[in-house]
Protein backbone atom coordinates (compact mmCIF):
# COMPACT_ATOMS: atom_id res chain seq x y z
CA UNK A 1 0.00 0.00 0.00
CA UNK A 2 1.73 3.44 -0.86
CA UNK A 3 0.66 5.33 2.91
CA UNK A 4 2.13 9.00 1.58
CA UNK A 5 -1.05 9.87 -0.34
CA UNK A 6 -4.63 8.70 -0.60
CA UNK A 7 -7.76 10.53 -1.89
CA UNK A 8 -11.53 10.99 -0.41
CA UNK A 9 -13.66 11.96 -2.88
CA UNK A 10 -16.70 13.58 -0.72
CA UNK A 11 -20.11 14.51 -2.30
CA UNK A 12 -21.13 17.90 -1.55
CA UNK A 13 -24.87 19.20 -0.36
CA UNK A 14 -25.67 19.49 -4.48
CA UNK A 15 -24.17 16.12 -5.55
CA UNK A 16 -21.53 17.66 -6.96
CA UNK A 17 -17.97 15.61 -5.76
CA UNK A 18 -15.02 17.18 -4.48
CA UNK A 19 -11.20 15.58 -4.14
CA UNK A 20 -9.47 15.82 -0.54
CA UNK A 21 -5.77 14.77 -1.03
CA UNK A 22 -4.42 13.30 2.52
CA UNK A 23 -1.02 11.45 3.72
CA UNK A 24 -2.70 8.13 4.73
CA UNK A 25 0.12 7.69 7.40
CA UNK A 26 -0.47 10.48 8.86
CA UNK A 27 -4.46 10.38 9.01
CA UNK A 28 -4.36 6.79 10.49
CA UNK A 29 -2.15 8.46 13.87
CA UNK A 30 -5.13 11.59 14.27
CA UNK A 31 -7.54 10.67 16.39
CA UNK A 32 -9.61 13.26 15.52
CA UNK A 33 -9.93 12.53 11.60
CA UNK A 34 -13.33 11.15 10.73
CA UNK A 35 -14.63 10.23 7.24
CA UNK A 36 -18.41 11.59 6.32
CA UNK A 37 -21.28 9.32 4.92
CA UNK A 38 -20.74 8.81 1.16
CA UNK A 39 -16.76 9.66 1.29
CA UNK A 40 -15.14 7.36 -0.93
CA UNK A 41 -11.24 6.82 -0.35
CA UNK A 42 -9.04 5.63 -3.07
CA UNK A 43 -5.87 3.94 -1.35
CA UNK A 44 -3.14 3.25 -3.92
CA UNK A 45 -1.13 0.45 -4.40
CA UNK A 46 2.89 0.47 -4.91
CA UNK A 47 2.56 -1.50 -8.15
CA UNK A 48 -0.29 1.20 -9.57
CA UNK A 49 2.27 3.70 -9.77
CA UNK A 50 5.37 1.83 -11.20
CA UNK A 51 5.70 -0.08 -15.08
CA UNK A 52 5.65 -3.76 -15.03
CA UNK A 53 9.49 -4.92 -14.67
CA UNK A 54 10.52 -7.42 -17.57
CA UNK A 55 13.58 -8.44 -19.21
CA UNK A 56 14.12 -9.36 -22.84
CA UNK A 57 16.19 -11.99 -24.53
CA UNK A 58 16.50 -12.19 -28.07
CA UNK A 59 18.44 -13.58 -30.83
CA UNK A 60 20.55 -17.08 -30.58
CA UNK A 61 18.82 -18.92 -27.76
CA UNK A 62 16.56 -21.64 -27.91
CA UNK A 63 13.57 -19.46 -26.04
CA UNK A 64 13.89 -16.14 -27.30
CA UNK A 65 10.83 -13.70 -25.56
CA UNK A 66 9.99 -11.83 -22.29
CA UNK A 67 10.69 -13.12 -18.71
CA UNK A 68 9.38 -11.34 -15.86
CA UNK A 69 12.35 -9.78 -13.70
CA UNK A 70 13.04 -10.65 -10.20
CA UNK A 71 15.80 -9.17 -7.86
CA UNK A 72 19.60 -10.70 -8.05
CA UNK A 73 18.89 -12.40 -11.85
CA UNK A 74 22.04 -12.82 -13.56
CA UNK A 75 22.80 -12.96 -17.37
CA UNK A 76 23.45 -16.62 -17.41
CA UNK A 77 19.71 -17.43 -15.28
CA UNK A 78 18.28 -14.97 -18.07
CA UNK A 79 20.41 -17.40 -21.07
CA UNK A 80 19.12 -21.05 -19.27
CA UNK A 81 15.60 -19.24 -18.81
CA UNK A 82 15.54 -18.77 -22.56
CA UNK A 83 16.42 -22.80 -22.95
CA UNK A 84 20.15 -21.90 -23.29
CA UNK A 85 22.02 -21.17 -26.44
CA UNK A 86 21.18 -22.00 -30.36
CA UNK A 87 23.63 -24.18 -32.18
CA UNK A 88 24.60 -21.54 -34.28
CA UNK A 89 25.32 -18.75 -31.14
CA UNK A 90 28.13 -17.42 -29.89
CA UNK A 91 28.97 -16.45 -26.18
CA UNK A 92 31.24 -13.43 -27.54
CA UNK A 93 30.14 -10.09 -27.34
CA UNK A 94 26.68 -10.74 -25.59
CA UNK A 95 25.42 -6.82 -26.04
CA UNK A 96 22.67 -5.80 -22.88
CA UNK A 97 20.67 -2.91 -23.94
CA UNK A 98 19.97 -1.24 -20.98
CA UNK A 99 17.67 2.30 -19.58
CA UNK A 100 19.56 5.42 -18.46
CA UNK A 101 18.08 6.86 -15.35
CA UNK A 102 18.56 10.18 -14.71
CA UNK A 103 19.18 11.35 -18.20
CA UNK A 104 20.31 15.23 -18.18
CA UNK A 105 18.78 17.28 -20.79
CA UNK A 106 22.04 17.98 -22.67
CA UNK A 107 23.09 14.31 -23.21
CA UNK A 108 22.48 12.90 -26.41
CA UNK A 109 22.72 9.09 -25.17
CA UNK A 110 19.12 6.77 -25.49
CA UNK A 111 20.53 3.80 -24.03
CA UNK A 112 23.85 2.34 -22.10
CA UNK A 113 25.23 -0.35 -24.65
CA UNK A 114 26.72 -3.30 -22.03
CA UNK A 115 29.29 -6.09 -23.60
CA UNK A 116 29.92 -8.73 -22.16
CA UNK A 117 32.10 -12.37 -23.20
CA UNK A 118 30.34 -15.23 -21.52
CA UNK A 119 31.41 -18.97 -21.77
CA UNK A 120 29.25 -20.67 -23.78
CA UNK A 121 29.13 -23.39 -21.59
CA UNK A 122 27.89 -21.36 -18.59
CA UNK A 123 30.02 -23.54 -16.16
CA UNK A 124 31.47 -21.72 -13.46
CA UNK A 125 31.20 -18.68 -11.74
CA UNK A 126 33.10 -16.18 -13.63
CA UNK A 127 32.37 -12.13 -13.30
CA UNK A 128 30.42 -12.52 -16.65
CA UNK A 129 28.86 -15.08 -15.63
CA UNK A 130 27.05 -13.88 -12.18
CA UNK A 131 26.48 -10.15 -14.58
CA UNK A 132 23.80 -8.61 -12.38
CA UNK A 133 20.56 -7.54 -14.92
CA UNK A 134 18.80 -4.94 -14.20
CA UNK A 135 14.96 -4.07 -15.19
CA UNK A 136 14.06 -3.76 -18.81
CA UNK A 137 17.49 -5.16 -20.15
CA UNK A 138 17.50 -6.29 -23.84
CA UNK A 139 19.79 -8.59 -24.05
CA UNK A 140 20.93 -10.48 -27.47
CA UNK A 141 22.67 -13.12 -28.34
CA UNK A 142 25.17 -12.70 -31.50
CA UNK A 143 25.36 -15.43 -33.98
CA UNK A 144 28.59 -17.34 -34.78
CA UNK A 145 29.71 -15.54 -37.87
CA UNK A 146 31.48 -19.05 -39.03
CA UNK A 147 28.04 -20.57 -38.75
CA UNK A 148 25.73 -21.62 -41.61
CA UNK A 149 22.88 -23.95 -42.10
CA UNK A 150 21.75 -25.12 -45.54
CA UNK A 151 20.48 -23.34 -47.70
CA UNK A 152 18.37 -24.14 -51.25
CA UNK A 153 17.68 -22.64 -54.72
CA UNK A 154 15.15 -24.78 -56.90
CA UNK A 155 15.07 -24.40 -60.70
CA UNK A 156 11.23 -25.16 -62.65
CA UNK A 157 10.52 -25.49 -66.43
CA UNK A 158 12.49 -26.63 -69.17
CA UNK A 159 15.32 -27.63 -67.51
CA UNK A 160 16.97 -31.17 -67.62
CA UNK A 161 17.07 -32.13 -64.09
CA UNK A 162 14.36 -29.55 -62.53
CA UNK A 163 13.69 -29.84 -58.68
CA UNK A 164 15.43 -28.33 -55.51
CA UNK A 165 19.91 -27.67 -55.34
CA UNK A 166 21.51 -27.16 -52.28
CA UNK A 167 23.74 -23.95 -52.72
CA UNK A 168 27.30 -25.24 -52.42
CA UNK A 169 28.91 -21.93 -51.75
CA UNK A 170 28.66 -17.53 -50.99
CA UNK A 171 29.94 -17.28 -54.70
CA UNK A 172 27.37 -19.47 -56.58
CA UNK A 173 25.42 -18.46 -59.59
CA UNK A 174 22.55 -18.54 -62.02
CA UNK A 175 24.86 -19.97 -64.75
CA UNK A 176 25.97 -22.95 -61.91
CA UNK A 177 22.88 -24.07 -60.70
CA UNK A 178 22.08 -24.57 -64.28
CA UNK A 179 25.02 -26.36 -65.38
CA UNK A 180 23.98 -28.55 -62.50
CA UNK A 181 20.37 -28.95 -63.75
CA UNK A 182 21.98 -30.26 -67.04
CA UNK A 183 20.81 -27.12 -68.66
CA UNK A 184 18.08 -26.49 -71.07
CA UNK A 185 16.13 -28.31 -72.66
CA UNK A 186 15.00 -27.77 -76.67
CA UNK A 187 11.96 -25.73 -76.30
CA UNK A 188 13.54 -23.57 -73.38
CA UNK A 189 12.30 -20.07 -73.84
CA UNK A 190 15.02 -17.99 -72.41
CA UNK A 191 13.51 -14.24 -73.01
CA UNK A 192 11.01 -15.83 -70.57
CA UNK A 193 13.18 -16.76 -67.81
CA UNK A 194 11.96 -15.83 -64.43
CA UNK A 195 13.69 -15.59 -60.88
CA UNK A 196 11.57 -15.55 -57.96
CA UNK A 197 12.61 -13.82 -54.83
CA UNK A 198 11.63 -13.97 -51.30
CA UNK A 199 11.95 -10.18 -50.45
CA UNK A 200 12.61 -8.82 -46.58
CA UNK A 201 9.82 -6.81 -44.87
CA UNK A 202 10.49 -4.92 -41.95
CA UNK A 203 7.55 -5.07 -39.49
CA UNK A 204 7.42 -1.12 -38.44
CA UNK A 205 5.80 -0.77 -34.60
CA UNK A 206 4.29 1.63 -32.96
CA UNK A 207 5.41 2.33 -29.21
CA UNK A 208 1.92 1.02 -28.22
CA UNK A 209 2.11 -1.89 -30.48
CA UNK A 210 5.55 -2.68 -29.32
CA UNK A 211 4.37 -2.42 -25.66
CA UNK A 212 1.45 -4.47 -26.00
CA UNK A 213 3.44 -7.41 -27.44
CA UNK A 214 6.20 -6.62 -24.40
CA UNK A 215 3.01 -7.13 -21.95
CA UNK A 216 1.30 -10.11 -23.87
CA UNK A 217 4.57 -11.95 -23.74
CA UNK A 218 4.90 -11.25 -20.12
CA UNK A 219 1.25 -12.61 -19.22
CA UNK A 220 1.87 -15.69 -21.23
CA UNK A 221 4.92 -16.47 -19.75
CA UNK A 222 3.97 -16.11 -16.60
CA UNK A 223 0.55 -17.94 -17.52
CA UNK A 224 2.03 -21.34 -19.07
CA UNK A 225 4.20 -22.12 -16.51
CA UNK A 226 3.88 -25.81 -14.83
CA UNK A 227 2.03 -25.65 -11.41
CA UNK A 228 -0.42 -23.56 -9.59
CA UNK A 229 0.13 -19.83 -9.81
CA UNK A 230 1.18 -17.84 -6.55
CA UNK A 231 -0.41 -14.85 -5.57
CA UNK A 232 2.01 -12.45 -6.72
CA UNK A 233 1.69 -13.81 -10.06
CA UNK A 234 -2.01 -13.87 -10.50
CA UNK A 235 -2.02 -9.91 -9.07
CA UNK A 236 0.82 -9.36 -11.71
CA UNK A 237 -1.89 -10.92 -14.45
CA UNK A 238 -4.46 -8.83 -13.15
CA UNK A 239 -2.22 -5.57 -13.57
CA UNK A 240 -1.10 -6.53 -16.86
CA UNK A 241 -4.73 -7.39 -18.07
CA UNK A 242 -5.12 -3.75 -16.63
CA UNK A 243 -2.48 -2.25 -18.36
CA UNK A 244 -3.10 -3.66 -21.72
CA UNK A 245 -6.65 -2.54 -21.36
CA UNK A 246 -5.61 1.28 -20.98
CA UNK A 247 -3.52 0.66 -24.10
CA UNK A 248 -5.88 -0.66 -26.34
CA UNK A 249 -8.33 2.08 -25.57
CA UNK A 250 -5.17 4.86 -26.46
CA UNK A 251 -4.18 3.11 -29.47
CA UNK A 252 -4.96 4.76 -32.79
CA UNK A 253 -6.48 2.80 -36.02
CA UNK A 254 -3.62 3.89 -38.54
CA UNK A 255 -2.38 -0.15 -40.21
CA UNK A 256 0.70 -0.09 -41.92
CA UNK A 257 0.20 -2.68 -44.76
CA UNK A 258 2.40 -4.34 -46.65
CA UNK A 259 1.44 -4.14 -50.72
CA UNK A 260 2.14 -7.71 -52.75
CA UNK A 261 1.53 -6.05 -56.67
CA UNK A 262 3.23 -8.11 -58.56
CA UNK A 263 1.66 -11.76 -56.52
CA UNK A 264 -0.82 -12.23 -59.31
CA UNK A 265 1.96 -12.59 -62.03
CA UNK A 266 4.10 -14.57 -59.56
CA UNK A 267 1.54 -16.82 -59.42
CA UNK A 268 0.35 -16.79 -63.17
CA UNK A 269 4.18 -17.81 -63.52
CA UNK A 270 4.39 -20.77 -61.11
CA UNK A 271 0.72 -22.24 -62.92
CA UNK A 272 2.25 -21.98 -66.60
CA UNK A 273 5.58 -23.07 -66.45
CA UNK A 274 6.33 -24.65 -62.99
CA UNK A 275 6.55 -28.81 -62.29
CA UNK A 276 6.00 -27.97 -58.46
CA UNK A 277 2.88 -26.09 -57.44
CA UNK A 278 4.33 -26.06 -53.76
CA UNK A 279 6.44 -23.35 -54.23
CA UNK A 280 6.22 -20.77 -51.73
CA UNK A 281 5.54 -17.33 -52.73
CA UNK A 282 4.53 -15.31 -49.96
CA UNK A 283 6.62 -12.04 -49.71
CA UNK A 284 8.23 -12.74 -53.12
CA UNK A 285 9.17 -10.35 -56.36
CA UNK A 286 9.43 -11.70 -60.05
CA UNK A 287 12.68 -10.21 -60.73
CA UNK A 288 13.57 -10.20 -64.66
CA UNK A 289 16.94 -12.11 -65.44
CA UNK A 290 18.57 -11.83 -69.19
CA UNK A 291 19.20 -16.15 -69.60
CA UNK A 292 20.87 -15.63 -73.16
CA UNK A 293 24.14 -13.50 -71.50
CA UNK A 294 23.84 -15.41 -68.40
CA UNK A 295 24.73 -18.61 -70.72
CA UNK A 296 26.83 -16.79 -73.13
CA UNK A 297 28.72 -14.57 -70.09
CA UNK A 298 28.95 -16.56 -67.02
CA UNK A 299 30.10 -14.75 -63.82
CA UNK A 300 28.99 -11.28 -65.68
CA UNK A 301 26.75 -8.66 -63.94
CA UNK A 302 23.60 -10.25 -65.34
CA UNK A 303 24.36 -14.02 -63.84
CA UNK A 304 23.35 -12.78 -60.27
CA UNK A 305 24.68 -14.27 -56.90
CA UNK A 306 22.16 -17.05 -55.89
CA UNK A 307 20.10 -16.95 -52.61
CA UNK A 308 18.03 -18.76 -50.41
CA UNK A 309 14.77 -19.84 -51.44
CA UNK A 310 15.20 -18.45 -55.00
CA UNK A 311 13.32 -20.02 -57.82
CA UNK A 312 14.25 -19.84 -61.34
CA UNK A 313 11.66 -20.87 -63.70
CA UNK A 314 12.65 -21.28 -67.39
CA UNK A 315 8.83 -21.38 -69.34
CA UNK A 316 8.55 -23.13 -73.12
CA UNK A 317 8.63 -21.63 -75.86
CA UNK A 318 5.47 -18.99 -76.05
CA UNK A 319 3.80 -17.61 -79.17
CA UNK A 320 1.32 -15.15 -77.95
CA UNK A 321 0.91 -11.93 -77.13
CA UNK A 322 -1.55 -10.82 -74.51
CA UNK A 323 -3.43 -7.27 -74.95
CA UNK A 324 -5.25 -6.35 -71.67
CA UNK A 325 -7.01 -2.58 -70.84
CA UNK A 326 -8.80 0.21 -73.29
CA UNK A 327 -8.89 -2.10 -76.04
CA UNK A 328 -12.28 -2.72 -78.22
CA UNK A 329 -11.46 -6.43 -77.67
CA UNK A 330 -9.09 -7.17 -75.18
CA UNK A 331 -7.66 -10.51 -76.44
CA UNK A 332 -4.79 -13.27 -77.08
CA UNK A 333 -3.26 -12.96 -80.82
CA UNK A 334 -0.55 -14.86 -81.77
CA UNK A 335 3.11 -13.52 -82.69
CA UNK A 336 4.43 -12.92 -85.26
CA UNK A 337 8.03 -11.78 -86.04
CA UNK A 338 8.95 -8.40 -86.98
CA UNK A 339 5.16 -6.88 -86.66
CA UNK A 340 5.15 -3.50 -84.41
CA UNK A 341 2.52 -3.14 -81.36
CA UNK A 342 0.17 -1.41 -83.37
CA UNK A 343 -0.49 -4.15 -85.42
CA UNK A 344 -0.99 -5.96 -81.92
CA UNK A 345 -3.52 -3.37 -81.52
CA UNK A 346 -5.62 -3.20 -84.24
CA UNK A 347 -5.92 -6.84 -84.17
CA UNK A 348 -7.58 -6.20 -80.84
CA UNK A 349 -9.81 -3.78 -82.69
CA UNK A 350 -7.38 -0.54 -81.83
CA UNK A 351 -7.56 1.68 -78.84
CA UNK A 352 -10.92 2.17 -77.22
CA UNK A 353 -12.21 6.38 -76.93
CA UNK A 354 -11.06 6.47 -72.71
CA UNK A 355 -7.54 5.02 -73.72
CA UNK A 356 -4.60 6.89 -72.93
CA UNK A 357 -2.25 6.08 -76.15
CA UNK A 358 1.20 7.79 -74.36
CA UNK A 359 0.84 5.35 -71.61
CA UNK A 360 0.97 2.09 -73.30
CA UNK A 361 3.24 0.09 -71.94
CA UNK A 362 4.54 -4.26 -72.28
CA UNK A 363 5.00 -6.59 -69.65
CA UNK A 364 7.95 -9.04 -71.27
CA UNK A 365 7.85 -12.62 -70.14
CA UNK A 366 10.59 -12.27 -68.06
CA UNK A 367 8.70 -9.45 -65.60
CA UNK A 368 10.39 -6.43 -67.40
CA UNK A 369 8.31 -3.76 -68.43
CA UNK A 370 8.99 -1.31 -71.37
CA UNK A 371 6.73 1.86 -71.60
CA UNK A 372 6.22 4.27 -74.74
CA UNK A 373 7.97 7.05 -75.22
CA UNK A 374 7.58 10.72 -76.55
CA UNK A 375 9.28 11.83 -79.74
CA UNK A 376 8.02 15.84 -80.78
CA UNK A 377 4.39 14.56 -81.31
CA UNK A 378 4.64 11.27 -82.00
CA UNK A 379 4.45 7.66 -79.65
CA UNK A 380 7.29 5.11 -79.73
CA UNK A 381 5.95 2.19 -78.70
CA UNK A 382 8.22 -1.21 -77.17
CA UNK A 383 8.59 -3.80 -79.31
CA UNK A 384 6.07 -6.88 -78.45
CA UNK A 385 7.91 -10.30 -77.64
CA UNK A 386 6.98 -13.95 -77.53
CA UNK A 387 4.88 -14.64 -73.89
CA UNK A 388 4.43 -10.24 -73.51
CA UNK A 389 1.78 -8.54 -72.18
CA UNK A 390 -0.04 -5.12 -73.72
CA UNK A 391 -1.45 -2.92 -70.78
CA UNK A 392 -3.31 0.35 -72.41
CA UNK A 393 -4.71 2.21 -69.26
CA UNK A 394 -7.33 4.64 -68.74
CA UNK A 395 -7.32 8.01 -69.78
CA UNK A 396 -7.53 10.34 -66.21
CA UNK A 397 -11.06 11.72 -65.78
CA UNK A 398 -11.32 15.47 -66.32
CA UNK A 399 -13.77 17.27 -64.27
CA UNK A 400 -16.19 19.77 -66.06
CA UNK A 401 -15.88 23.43 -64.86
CA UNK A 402 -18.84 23.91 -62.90
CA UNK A 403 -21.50 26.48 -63.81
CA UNK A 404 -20.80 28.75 -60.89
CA UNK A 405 -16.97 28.23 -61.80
CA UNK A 406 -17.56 29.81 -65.16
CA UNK A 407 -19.48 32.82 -64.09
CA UNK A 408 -16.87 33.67 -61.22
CA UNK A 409 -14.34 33.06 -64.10
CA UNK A 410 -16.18 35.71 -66.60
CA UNK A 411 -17.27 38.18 -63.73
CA UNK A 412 -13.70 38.38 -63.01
CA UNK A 413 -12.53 39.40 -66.66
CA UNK A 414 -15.49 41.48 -67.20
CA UNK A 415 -13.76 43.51 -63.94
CA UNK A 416 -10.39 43.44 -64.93
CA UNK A 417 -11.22 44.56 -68.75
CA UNK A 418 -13.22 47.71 -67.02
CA UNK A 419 -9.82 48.38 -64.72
CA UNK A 420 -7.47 48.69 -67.65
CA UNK A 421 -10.06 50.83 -69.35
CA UNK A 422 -10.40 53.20 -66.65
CA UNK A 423 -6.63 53.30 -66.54
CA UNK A 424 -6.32 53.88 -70.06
């Protein structure tokens, strides 16, 4: 019970209310202080006026997540709390991210940045060992830079030997994994060539988002645990259901979302061409690769570095070109070599009256995209390829000039005609 301040709240004659501040302590020595009928006193708890103490530990351990904190924990409880280290860790430079109290207004400094070299063993007693945390440490756990686990590439399509590669080495290649595949086979299309992509997203938090999880964490680990719960750990529950309540009512609406454009033609890609319909292509690009100087060039600037999870997907031979947008017909029509897009065009039945010529553009096969260009007053258009695709979009809507738009408009010459008159 914090005894330095409590709080009556009395209702007055006219049921209005009125808040008496009092020092508990002292009030509970006067004989003389008596409470009136409908006084309501609000006695606070220690724990209402101080944050929930955690600690986090993240990166190489086998637990990563939030602990509650208790008095005289040491780094190495916090490491065999978190089910002890990954394979892959390393005890050096174990970095504790830890609150400044006190900050002065001058200093510049978020955080104290703590190092420490612990034995990955966690035998003994060492100074590192028996490091005293503090409430709110992040701690993390640095990965052995000497450490790797497998990783895979698969190749699709018209390839010899299609299926999933392990990627032997940093240094490995497009041009590799297909010498490895056996290479191509006869009706290999290789302006159609496609590399898949997983692509990193960054998950951006708000503070209230990033506290919520903090607390959630907390409650759950403190929830699972085997047995019965003691009494300090169902009040710490209660405060943290408390807590996360008071949150959620502060937090604002504003999503961040994450926008996946091009996962209709990723997966248009993997239907045509690919042998294995498992592939996974959640937060993944189509990323246009030029096969013919990969083969002819290998190790140039087009034969890109492989990574994990990459898919290359090598389609058959296509003869079609697709016309999508402000077309009279919108249609397939086959290709033919050496015939410009307009011809492309008019076999769709040429542009429709809301189609905006200038902005024409081709999707190749590949996922590159070529848009017209300007020339004095004439279009350029790309050159249509085996497998491409002809977007025309939509001319922007203009809105008409209102009819109170036009009479301010004229009543405004009309005025300044008369002005240079009278001046003249």
């Amino acid at each position: 019970v914090f005894l330095n301040k409590a709080y009556i709240t009395r209702t007055n004659s006219d049921y209005s209310t009125t808040n008496i501040p009092l020092n508990l302590k002292q009030e509970l020595k006067n004989p003389e202080f008596k409470l009136q009928e409908e006084d309501v006193v609000n006695i606070l708890s220690i724990n209402d006026l101080s944050e929930e103490n955690y600690v986090e530990i993240s990166g190489e351990v086998n637990n990563p997540g939030i602990f509650p904190y208790s008095k005289n924990l040491t780094l190495s409880d916090m490491i065999l709390l978190a089910g002890g280290f990954s394979d892959n860790a390393t005890g050096k430079r174990v970095e504790i991210n830890r609150r400044i109290s006190n900050q002065v207004s001058n200093d510049d400094k978020i955080s104290e940045i703590l190092t420490v070299d612990l034995n990955k063993d966690l035998d003994g007693l060492s100074n590192s060992n028996i490091f005293k945390i503090n409430p709110f440490d992040q701690i993390i756990i640095r990965k052995n830079p000497n450490f790797y686990v497998q990783q895979y590439a698969r190749v699709e399509g018209e390839i010899m030997y299609p299926g999933k590669y392990a990627i032997s080495s940093k240094s490995e290649r497009i041009s590799d994994l297909l010498k490895r595949a056996g290479g191509l086979k006869n009706f290999a299309y290789k302006k159609g060539t496609t590399l898949i992509r997983l692509t990193e997203f960054a998950e951006i938090q708000s503070n209230f988002d990033k506290k919520i999880k903090s607390l959630n964490d907390l409650k759950n680990k403190v929830s699972n645990k085997e047995g019965a719960l003691t009494e300090s750990e169902i009040l710490l529950i209660q405060r943290i259901d408390e807590d996360l309540k008071n949150l959620d009512y502060q937090k604002n609406d504003n999503q961040i979302l994450s926008s996946y454009a091009k996962s209709e033609r990723i997966n248009e890609i993997i239907k045509k061409n690919s042998i294995d319909e498992n592939i996974p292509i959640s937060k993944s690009e189509a990323i246009g690769i030029d096969l013919e100087s990969i083969i002819d060039s290998p190790g140039s600037k087009s034969d890109l570095l492989l990574k994990e999870g990459d898919v290359i997907i090598v389609p058959k031979k296509l003869e079609t070109v697709r016309l999508r947008g402000e077309l009279l017909y919108p249609t397939t029509v086959r290709f033919l070599q050496g015939k410009s897009l307009k011809y492309y065009i008019n076999s769709s039945g040429g542009f429709d009256s809301k189609a905006k010529r200038s902005g024409t553009y081709i999707v190749y096969a590949n996922g590159d995209v070529a848009r017209t260009k300007k020339f004095l007053f004439f279009n350029i258009y790309p050159k249509a390829e085996p497998g491409s695709e002809v977007i025309v979009p939509k001319k922007a809507i203009k809105s008409p000039i209102a009819a109170n738009q036009l009479l301010s408009f004229t009543t405004g010459l009309a005025t300044l005609i008369l002005a240079i008159n009278q001046i003249n």
